[in-house]
PDB file of N, CA and C in Angstrom:
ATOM      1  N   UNK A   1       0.860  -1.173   0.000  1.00  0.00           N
ATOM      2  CA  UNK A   1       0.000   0.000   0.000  1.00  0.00           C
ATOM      3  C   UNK A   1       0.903   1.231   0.000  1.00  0.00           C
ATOM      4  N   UNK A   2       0.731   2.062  -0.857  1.00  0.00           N
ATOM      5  CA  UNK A   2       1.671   3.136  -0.693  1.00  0.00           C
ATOM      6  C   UNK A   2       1.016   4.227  -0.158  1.00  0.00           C
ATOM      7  N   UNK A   3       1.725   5.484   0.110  1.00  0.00           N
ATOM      8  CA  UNK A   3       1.058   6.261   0.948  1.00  0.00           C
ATOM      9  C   UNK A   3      -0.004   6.919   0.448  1.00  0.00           C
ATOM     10  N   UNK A   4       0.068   7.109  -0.492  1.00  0.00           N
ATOM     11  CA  UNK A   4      -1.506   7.903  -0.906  1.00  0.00           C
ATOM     12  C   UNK A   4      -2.941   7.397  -0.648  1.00  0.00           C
ATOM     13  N   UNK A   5      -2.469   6.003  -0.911  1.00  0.00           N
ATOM     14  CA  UNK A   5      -3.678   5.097  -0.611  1.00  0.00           C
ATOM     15  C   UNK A   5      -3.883   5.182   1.514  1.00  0.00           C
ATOM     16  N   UNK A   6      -2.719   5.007   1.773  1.00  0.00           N
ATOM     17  CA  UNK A   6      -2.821   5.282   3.463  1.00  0.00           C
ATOM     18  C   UNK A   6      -3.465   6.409   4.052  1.00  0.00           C
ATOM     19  N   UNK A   7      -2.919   7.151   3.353  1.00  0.00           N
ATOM     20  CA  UNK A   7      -3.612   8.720   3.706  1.00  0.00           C
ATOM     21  C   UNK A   7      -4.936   8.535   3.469  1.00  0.00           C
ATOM     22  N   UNK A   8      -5.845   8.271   2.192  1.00  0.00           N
ATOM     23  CA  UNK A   8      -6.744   8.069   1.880  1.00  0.00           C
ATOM     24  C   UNK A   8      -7.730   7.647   2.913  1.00  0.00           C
ATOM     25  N   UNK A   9      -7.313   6.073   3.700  1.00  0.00           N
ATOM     26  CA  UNK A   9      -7.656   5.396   4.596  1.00  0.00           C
ATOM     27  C   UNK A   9      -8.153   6.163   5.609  1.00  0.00           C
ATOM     28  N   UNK A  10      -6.618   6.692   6.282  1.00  0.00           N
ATOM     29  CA  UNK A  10      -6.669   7.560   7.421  1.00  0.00           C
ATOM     30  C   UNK A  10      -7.510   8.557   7.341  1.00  0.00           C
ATOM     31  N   UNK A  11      -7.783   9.623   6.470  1.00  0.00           N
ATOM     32  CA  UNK A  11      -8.424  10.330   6.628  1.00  0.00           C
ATOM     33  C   UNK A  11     -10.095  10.050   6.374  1.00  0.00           C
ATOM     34  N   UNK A  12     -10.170   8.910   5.878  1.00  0.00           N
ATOM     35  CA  UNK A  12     -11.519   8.616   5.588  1.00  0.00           C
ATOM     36  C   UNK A  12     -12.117   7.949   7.234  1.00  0.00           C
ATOM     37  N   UNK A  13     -11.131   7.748   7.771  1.00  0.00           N
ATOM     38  CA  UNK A  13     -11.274   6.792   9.251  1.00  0.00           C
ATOM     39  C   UNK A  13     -11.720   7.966  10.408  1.00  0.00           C
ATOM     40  N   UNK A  14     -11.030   9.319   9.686  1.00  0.00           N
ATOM     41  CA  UNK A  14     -10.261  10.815  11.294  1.00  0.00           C
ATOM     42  C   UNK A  14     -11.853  11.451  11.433  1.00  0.00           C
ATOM     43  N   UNK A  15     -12.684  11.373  10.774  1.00  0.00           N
ATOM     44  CA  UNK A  15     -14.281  11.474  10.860  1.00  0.00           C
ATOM     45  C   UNK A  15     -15.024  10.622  11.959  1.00  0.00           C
ATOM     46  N   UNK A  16     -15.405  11.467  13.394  1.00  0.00           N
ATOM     47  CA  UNK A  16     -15.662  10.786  14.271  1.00  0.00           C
ATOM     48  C   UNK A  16     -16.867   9.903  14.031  1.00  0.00           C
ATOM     49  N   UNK A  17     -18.177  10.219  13.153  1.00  0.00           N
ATOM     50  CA  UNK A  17     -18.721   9.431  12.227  1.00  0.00           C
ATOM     51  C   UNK A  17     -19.343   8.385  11.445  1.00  0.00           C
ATOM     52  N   UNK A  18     -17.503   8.426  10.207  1.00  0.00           N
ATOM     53  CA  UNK A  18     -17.305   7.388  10.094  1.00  0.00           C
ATOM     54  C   UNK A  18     -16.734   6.012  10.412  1.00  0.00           C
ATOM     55  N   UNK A  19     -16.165   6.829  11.740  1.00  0.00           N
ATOM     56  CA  UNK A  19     -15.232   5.685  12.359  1.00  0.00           C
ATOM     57  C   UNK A  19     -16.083   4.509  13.353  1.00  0.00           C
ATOM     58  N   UNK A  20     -16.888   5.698  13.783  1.00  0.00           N
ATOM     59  CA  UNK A  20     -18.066   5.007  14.748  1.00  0.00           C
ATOM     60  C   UNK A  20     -19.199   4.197  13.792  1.00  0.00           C
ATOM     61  N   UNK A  21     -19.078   4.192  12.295  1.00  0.00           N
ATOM     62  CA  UNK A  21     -19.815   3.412  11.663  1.00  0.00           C
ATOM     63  C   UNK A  21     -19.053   2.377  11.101  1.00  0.00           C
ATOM     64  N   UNK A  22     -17.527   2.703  10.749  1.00  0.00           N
ATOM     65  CA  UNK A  22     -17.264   1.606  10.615  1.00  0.00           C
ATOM     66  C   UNK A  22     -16.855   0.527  11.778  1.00  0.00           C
ATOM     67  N   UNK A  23     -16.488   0.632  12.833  1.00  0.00           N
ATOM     68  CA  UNK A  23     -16.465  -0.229  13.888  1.00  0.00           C
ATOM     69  C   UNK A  23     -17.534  -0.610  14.288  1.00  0.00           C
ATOM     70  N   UNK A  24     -18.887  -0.198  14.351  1.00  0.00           N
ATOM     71  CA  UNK A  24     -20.409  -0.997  14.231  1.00  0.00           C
ATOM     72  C   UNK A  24     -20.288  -2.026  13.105  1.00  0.00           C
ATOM     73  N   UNK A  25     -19.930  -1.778  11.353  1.00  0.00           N
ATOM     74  CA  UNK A  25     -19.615  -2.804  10.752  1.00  0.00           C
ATOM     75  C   UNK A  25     -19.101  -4.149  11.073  1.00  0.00           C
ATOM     76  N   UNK A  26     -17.811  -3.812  11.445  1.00  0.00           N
ATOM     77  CA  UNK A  26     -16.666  -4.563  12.082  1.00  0.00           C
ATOM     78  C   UNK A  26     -17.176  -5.655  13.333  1.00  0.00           C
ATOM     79  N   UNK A  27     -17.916  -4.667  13.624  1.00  0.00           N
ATOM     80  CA  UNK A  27     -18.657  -5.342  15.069  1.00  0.00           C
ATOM     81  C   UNK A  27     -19.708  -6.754  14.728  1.00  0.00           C
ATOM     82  N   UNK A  28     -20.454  -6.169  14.001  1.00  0.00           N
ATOM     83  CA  UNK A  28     -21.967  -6.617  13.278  1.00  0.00           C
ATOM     84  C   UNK A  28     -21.039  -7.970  12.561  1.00  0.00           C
ATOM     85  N   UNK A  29     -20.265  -7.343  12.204  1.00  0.00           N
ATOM     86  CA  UNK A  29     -19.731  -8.522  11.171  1.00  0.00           C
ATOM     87  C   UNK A  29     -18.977  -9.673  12.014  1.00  0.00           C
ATOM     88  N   UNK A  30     -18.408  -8.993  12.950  1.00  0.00           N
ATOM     89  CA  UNK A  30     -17.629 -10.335  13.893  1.00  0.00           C
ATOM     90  C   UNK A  30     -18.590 -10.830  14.504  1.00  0.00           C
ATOM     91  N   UNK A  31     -20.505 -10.441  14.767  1.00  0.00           N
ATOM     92  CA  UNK A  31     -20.843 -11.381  15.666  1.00  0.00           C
ATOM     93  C   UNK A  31     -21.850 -12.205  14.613  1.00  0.00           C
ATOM     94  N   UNK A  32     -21.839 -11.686  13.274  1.00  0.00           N
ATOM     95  CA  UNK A  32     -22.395 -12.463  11.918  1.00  0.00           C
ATOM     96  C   UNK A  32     -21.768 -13.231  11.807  1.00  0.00           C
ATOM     97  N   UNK A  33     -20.120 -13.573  12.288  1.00  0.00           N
ATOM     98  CA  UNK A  33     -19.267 -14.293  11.519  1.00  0.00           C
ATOM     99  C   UNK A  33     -19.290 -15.584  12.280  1.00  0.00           C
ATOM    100  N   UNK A  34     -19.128 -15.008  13.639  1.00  0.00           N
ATOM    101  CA  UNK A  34     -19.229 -16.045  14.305  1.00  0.00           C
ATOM    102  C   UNK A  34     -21.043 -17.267  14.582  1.00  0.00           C
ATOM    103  N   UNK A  35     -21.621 -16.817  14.054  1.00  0.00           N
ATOM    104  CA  UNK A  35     -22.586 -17.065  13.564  1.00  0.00           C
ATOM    105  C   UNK A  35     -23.134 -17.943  12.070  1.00  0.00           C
ATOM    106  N   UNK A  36     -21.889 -18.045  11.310  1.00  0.00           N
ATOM    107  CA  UNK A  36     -21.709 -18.487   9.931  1.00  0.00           C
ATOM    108  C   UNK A  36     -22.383 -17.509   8.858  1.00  0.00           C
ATOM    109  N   UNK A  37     -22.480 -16.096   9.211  1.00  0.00           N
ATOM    110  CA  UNK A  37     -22.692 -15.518   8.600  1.00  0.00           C
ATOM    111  C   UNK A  37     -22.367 -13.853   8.156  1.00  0.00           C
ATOM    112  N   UNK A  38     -21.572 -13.731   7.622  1.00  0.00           N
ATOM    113  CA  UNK A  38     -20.711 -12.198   8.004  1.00  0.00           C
ATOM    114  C   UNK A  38     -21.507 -11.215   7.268  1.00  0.00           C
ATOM    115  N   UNK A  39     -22.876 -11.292   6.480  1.00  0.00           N
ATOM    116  CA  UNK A  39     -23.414 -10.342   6.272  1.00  0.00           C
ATOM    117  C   UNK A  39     -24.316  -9.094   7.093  1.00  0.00           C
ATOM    118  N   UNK A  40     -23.709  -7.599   7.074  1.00  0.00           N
ATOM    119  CA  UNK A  40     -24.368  -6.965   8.429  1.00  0.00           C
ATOM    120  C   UNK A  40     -24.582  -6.134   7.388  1.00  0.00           C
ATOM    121  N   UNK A  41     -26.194  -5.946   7.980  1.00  0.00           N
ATOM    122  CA  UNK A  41     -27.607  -5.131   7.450  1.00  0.00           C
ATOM    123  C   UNK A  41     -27.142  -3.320   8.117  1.00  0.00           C
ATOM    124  N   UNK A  42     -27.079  -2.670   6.810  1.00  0.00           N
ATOM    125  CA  UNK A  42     -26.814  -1.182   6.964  1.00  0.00           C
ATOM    126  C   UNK A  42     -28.013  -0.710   7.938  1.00  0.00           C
ATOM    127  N   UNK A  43     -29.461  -1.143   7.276  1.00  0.00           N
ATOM    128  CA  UNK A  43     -30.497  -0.894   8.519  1.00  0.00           C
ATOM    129  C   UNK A  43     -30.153  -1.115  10.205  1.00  0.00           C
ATOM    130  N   UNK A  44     -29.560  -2.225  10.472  1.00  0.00           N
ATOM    131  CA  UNK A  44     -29.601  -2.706  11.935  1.00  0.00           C
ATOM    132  C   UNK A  44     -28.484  -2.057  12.393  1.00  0.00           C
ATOM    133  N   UNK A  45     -27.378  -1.241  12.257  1.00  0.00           N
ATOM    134  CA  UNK A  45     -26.066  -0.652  11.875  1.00  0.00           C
ATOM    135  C   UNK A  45     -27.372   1.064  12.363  1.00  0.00           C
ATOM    136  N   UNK A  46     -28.248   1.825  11.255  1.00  0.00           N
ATOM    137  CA  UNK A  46     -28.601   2.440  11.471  1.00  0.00           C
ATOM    138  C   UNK A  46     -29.545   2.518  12.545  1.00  0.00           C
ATOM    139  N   UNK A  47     -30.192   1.831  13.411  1.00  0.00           N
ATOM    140  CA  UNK A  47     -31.122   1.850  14.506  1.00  0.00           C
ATOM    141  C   UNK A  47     -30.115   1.867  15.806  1.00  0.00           C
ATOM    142  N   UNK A  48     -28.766   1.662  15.210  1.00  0.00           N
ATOM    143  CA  UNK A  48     -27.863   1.257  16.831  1.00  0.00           C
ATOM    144  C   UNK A  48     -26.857   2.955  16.831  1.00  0.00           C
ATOM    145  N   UNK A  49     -27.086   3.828  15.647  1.00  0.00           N
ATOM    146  CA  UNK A  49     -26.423   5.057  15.374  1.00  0.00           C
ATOM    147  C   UNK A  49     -27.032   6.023  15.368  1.00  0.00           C
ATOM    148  N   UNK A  50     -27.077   7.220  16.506  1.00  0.00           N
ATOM    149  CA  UNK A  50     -27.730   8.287  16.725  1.00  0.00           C
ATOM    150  C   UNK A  50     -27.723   9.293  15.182  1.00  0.00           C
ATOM    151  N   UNK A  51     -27.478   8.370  13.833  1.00  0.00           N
ATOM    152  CA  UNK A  51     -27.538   9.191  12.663  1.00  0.00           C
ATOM    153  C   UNK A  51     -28.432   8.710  11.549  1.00  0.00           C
ATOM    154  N   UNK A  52     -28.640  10.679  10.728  1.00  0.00           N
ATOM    155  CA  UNK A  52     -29.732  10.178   9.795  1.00  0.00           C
ATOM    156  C   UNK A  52     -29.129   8.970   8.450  1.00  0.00           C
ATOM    157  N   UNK A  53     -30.133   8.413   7.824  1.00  0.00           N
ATOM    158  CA  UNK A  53     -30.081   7.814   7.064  1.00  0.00           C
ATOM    159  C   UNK A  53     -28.970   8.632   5.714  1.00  0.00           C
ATOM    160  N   UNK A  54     -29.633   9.517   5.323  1.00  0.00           N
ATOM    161  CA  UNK A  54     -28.798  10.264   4.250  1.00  0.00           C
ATOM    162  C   UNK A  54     -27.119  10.388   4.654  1.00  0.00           C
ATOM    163  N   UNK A  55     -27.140  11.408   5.886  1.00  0.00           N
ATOM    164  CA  UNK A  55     -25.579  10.986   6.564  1.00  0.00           C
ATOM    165  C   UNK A  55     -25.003  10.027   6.401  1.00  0.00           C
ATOM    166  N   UNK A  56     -25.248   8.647   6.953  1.00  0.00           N
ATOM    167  CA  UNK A  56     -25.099   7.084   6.784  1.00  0.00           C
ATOM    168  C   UNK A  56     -24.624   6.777   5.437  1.00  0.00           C
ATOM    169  N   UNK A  57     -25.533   7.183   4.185  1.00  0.00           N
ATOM    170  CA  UNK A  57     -25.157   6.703   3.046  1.00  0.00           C
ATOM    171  C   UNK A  57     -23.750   7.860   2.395  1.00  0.00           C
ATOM    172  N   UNK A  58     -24.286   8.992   3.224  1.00  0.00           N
ATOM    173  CA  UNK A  58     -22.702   9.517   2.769  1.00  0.00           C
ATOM    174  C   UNK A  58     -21.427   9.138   3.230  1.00  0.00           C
ATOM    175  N   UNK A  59     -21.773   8.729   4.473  1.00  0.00           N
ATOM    176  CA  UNK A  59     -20.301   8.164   5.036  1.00  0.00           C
ATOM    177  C   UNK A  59     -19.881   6.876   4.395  1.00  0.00           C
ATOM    178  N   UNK A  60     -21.017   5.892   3.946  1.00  0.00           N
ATOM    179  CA  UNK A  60     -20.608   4.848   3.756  1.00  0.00           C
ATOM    180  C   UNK A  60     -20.207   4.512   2.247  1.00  0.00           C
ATOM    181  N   UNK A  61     -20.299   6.004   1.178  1.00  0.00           N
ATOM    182  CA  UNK A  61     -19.662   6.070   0.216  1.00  0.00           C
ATOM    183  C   UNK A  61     -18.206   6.555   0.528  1.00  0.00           C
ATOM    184  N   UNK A  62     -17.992   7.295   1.478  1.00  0.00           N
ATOM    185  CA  UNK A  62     -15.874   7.563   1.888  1.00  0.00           C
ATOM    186  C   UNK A  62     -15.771   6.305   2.321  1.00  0.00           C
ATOM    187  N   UNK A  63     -16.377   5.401   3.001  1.00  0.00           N
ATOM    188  CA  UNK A  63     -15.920   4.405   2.955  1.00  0.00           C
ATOM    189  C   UNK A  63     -15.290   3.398   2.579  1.00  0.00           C
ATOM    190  N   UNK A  64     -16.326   3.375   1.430  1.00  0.00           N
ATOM    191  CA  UNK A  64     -16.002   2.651   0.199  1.00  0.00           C
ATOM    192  C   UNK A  64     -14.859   2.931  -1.120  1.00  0.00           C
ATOM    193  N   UNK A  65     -14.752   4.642  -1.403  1.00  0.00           N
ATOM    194  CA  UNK A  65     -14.208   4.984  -1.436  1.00  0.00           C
ATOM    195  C   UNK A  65     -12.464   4.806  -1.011  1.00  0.00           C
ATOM    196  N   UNK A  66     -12.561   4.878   0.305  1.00  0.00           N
ATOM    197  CA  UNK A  66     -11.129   4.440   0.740  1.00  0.00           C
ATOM    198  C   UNK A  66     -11.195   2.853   0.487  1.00  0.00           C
ATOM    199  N   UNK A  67     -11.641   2.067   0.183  1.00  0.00           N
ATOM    200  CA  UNK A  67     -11.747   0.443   0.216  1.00  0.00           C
ATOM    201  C   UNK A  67     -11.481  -0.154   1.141  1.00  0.00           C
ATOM    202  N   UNK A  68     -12.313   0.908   2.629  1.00  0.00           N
ATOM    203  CA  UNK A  68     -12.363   0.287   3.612  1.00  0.00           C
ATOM    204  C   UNK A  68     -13.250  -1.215   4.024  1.00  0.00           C
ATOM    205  N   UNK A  69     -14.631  -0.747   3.022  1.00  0.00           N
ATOM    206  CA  UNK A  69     -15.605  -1.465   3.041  1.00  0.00           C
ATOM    207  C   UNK A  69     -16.151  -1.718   1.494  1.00  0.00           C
ATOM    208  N   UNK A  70     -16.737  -2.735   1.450  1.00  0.00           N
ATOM    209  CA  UNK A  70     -18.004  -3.295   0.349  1.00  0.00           C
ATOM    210  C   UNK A  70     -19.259  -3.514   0.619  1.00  0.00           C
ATOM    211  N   UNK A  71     -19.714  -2.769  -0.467  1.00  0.00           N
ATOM    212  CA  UNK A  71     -21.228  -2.439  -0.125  1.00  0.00           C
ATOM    213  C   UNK A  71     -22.521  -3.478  -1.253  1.00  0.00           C
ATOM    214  N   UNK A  72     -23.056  -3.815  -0.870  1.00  0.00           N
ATOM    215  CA  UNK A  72     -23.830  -4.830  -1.970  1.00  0.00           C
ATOM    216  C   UNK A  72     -25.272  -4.382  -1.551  1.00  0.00           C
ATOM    217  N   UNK A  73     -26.205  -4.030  -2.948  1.00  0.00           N
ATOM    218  CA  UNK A  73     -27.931  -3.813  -2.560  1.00  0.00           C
ATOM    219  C   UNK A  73     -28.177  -4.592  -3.001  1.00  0.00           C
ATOM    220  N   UNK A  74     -29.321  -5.369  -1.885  1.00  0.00           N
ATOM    221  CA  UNK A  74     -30.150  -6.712  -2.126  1.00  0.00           C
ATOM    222  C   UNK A  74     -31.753  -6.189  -2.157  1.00  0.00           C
ATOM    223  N   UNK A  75     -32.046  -6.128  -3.137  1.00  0.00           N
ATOM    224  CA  UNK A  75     -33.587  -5.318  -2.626  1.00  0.00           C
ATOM    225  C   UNK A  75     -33.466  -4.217  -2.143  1.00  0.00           C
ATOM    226  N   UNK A  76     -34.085  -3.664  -1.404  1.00  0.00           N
ATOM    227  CA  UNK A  76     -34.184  -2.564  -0.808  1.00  0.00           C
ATOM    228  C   UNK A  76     -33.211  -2.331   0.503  1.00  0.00           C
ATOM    229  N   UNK A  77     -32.507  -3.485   0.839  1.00  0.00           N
ATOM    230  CA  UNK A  77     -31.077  -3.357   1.517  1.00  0.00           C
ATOM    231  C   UNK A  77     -29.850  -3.444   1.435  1.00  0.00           C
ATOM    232  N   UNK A  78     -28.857  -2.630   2.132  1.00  0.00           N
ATOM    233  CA  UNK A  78     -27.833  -2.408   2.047  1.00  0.00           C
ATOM    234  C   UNK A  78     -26.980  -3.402   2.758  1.00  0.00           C
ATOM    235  N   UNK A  79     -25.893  -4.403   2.441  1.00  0.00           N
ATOM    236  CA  UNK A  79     -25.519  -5.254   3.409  1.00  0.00           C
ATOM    237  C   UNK A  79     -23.332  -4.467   2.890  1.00  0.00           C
ATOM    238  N   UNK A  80     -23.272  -4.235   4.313  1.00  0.00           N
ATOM    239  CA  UNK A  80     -21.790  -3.669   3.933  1.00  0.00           C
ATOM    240  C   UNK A  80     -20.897  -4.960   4.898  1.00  0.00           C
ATOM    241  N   UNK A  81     -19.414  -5.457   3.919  1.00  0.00           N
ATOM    242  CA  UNK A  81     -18.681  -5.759   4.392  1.00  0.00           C
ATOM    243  C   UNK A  81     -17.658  -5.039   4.964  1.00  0.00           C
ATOM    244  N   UNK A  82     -16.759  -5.459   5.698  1.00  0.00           N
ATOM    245  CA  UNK A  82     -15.509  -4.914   5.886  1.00  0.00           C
ATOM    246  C   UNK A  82     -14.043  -5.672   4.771  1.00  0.00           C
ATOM    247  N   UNK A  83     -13.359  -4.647   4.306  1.00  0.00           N
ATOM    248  CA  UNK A  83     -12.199  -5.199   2.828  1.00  0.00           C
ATOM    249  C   UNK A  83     -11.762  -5.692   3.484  1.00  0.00           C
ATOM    250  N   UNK A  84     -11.513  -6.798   4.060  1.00  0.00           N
ATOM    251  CA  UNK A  84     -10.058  -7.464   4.939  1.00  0.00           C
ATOM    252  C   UNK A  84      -8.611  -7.356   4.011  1.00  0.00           C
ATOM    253  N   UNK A  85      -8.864  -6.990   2.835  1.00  0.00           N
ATOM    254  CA  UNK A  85      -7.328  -7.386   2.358  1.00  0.00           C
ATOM    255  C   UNK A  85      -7.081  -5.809   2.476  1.00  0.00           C
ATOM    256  N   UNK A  86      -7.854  -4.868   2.225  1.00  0.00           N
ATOM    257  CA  UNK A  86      -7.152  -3.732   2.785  1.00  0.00           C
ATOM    258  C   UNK A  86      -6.766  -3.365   4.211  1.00  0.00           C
ATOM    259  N   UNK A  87      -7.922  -3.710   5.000  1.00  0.00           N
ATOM    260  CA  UNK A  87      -7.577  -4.069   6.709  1.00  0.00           C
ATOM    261  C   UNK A  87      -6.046  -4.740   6.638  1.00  0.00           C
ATOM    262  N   UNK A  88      -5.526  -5.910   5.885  1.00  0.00           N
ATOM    263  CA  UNK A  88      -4.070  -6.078   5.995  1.00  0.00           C
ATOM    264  C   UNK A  88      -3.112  -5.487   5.783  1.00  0.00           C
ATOM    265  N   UNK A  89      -3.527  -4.812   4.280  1.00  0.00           N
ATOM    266  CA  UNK A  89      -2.489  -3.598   3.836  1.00  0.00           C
ATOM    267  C   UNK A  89      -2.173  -2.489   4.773  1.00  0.00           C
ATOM    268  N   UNK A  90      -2.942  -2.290   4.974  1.00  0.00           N
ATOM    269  CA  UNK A  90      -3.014  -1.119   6.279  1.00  0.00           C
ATOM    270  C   UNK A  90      -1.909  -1.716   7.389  1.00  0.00           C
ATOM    271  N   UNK A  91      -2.373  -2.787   8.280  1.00  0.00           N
ATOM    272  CA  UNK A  91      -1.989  -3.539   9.002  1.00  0.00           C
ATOM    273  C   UNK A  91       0.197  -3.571   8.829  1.00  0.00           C
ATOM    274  N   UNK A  92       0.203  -4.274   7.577  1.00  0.00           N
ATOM    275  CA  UNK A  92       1.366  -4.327   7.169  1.00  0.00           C
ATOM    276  C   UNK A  92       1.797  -2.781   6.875  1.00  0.00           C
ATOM    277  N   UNK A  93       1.279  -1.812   5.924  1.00  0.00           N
ATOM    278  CA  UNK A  93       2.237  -0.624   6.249  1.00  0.00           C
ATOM    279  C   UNK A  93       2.657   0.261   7.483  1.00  0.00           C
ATOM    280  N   UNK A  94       1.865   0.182   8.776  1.00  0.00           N
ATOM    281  CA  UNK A  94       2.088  -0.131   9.793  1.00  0.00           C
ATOM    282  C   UNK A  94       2.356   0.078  10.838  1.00  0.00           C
ATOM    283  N   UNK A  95       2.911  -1.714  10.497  1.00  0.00           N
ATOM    284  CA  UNK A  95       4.112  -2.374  10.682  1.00  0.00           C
ATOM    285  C   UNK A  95       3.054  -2.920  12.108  1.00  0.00           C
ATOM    286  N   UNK A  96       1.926  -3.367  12.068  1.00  0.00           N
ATOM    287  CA  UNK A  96       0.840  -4.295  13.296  1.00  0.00           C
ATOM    288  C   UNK A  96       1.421  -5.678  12.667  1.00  0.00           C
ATOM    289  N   UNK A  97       1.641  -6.236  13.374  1.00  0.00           N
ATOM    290  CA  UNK A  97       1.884  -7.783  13.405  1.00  0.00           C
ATOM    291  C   UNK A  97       0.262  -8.797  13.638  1.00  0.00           C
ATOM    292  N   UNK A  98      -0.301  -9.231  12.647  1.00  0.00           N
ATOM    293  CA  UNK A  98      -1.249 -10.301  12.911  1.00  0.00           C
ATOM    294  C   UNK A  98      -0.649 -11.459  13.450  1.00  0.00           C
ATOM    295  N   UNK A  99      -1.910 -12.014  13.636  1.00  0.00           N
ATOM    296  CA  UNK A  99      -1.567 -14.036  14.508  1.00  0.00           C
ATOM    297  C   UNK A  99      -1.828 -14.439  13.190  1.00  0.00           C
TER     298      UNK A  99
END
């Protein structure tokens, strides 16, 4: 990952926000996962976030944007992942050591 792309990250993250939406993701998704299922509903994400809907979809385009997250519409819902291979890149430029 070179730095432009880092910066990108970072500053898409320094939004108190989006940060607090993407760690609800993160969240949603680790207790989907452990569940056999890592898909987390942008709706259930929005009932647990003191924010409007429109806000929500703006943040969760910088999101995407930085390729923090992936976003997929199923019908009339929004189901967002978290990028894990950018979560690594990140990780590795760094210099966080995974297990």
């Amino acid at each position: 990952m070179d730095t432009k792309q880092l910066a990108k990250v970072m500053k898409a993250l320094s939004h108190p926000n989006r940060l607090e939406l993407y760690l609800e993701i993160a969240k949603k998704q680790e207790t989907s996962y452990q569940a056999e299922n890592d898909e987390c509903y942008v709706s259930d994400i929005m009932s647990c976030l003191n924010i409007g809907a429109p806000t929500i979809s703006h943040h969760l385009k910088e999101l995407t944007n930085a390729d923090l997250i992936v976003t997929e519409r199923r019908g009339k819902f929004v189901i967002a992942r978290i990028n894990q291979e950018t979560m690594q890149q990140v990780k590795q430029a760094l210099g966080i050591k995974t297990e």
